[in-house]
Protein backbone atom coordinates (compact mmCIF):
# COMPACT_ATOMS: atom_id res chain seq x y z
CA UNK A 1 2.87 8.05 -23.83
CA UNK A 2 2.26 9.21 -20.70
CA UNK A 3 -1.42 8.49 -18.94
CA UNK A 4 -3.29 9.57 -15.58
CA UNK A 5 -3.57 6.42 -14.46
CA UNK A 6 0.12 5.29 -14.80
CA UNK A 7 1.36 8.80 -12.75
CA UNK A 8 -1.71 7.99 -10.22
CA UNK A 9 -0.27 3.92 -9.97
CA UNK A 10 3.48 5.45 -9.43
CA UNK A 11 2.17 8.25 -7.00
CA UNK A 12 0.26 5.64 -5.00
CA UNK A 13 2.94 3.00 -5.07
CA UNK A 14 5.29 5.70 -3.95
CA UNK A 15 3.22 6.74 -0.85
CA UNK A 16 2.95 3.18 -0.26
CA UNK A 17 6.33 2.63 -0.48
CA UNK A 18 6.99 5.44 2.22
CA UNK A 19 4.51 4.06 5.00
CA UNK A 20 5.99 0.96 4.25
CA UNK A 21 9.74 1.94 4.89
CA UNK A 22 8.15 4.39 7.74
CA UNK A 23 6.85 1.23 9.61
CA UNK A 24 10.28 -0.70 8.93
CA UNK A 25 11.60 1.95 10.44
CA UNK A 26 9.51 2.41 13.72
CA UNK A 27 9.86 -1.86 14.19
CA UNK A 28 13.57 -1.49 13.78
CA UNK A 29 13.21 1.48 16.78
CA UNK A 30 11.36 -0.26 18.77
CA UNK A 31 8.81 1.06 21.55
CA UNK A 32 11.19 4.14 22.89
CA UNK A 33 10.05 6.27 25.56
CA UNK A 34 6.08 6.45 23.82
CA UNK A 35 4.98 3.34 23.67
CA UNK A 36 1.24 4.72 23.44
CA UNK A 37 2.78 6.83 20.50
CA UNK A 38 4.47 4.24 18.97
CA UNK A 39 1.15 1.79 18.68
CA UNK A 40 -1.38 4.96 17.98
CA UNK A 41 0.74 5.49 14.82
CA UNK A 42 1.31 1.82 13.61
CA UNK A 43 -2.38 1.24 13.89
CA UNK A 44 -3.16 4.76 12.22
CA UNK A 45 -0.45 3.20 9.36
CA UNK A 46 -1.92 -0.65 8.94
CA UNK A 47 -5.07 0.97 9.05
CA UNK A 48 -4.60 3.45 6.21
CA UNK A 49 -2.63 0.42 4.12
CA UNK A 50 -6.07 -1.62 4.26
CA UNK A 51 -8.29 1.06 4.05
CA UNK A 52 -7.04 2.43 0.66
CA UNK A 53 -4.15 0.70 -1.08
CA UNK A 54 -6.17 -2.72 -0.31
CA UNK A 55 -9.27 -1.49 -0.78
CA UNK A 56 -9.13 1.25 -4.03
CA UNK A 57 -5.88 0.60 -5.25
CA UNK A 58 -5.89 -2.88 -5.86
CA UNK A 59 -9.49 -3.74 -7.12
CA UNK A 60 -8.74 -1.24 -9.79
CA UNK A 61 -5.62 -3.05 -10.57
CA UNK A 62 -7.62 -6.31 -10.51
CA UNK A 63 -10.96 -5.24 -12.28
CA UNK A 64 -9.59 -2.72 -14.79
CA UNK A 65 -5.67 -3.26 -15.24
CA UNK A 66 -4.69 -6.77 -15.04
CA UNK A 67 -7.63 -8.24 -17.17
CA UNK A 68 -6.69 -5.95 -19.67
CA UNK A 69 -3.39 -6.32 -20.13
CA UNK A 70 -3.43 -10.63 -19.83
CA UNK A 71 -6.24 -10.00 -22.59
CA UNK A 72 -3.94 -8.51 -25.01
CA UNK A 73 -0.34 -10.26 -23.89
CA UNK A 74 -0.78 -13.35 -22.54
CA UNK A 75 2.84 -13.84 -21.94
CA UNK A 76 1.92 -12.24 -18.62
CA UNK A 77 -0.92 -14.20 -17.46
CA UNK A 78 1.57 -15.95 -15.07
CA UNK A 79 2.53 -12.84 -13.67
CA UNK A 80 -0.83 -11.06 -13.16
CA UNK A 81 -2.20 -14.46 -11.44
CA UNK A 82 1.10 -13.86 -9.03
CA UNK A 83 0.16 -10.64 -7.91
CA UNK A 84 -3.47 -11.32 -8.09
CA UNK A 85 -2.73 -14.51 -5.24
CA UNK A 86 -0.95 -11.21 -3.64
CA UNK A 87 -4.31 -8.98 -3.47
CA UNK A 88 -5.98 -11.98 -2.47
CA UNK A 89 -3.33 -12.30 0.44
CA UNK A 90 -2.37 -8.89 1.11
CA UNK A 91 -6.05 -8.21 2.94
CA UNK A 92 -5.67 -10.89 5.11
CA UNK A 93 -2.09 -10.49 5.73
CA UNK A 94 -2.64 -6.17 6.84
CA UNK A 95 -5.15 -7.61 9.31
CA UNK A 96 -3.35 -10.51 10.98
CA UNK A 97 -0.66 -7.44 11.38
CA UNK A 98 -3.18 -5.18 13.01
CA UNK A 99 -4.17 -8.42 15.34
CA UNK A 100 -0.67 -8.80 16.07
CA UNK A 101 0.42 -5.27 16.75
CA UNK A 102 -2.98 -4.92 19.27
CA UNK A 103 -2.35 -8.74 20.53
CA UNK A 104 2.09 -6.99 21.35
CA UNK A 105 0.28 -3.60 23.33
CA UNK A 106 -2.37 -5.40 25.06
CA UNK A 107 -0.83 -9.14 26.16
CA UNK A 108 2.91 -7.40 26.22
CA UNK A 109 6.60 -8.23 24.85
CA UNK A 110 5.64 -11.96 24.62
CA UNK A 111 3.87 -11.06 21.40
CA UNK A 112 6.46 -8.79 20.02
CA UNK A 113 8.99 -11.14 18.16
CA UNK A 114 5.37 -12.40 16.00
CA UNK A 115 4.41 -8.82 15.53
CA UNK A 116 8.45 -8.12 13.95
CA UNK A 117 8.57 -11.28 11.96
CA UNK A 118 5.54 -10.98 10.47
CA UNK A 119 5.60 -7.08 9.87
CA UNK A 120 9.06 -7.73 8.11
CA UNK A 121 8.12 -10.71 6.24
CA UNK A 122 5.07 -8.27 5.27
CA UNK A 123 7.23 -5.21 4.66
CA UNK A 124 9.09 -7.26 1.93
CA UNK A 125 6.02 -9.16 0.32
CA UNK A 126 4.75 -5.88 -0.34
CA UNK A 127 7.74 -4.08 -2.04
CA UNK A 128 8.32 -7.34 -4.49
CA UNK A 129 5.00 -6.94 -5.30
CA UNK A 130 4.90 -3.50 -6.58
CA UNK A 131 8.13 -4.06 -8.12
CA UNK A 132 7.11 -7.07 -10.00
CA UNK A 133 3.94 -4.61 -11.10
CA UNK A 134 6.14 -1.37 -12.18
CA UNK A 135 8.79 -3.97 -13.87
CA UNK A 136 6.54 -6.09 -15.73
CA UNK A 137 3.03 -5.61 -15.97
CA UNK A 138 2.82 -1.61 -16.19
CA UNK A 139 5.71 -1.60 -19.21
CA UNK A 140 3.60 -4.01 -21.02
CA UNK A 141 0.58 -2.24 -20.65
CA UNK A 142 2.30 0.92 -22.10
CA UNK A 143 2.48 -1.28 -25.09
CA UNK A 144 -0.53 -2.97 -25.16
CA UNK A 145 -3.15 -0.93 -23.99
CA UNK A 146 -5.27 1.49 -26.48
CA UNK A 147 -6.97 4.75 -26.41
CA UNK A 148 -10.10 3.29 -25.03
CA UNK A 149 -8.54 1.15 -22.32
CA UNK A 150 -6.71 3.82 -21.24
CA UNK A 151 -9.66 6.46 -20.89
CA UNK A 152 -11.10 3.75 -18.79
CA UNK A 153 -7.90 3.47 -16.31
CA UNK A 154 -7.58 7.18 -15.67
CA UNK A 155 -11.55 7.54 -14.79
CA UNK A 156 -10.99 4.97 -12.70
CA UNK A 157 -7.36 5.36 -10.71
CA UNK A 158 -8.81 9.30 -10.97
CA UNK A 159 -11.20 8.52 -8.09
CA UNK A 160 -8.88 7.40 -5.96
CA UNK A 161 -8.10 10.49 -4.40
CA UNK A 162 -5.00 9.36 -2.00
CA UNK A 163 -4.08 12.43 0.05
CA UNK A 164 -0.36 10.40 1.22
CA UNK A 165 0.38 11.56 -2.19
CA UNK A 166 0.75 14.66 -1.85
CA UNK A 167 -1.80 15.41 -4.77
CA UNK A 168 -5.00 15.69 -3.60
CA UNK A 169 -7.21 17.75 -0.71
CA UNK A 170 -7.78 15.21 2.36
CA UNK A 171 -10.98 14.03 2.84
CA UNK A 172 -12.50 15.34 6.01
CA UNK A 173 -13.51 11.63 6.84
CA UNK A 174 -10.00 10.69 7.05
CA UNK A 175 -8.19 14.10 8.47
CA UNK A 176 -7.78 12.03 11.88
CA UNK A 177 -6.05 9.61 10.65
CA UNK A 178 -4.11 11.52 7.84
CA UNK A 179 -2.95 14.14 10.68
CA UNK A 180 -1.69 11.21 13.27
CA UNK A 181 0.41 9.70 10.32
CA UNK A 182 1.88 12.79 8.78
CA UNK A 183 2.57 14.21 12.40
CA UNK A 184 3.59 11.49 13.99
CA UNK A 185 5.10 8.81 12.30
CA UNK A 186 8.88 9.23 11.22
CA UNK A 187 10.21 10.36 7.93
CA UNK A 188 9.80 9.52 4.86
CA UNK A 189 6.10 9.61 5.49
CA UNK A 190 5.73 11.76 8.29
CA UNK A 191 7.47 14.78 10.31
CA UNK A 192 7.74 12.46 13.93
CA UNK A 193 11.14 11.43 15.13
């Protein structure tokens, strides 16, 4: 059976999954010849990472998703409090990188090797976590889950509207931002060098 909200979960994780490799790939780089460049577009990508994976993504996971799938097979209460400890860190974690990345361009290189270690230590926080989600939790919930919980998911994860995605219309709020990532910021997310 094949649901909304499961394609809209994959789609999202996916985009995710590209900024996230996208900003390995820019700290791996380093500043090049643009250093404004270079921190315009990391900002523009921590920002859109809290703004809506943290933000919608997740507090559908933990209001809708998780509660409903622990409800009906508790052998995965351990592993929905695991990635719930992750939501709960994952906000804080985006904006200590944001503080670092603006603490590297405005104090200098003394504040680059905290900026790289923690951007890498986020980088693979955040790709265990939505493996141990698309591994563990989402299979289960395929089994688990009924008609009515599952009208409830895709209403929900339907709102979400993530333009990275590639499925929906961008919302004019957000077309700065969208347009600096997608034409700045190096493949797989964007068209930039």
């Amino acid at each position: 059976m094949s649901r909304e909200s499961l394609r809209i979960i994959h789609d999202e994780h996916d985009a995710l999954s590209a900024m996230l490799r996208s900003i390995g790939m820019m700290v791996d780089r380093g500043l090049g010849n643009d250093p404004e460049n270079f921190f315009d577009v990391l900002r523009a990508m921590l920002f859109y990472i809290d703004e809506f994976p943290e933000r919608l993504h997740h507090t559908k996971e933990s209001e809708l998703l998780f509660p409903a799938v622990a409800r009906l097979a508790p052998e995965t209460v351990e592993a929905i409090a695991r990635l719930e400890k992750d939501h709960q860190h994952g906000e804080s974690a985006v904006r200590e990188l944001q503080h670092l990345l603006l603490a590297w361009e405005l104090v200098g290189d003394s504040r680059r090797v905290a900026f790289e270690t923690a951007a890498k230590r986020y980088l693979s926080f955040y790709l265990e976590h939505m493996r141990l989600e698309e591994t563990v939790i989402l299979p289960v919930a395929q089994k688990v889950l009924g008609p009515a919980d599952w009208d409830a998911l895709d209403a929900a994860f339907a709102t979400n509207c993530d333009p990275l995605t590639g499925k929906y219309p961008r919302d004019p709020a957000y077309d700065r931002l969208f347009t600096k990532i997608v034409s700045q910021a190096p493949a797989p997310i964007g068209l930039g060098s």
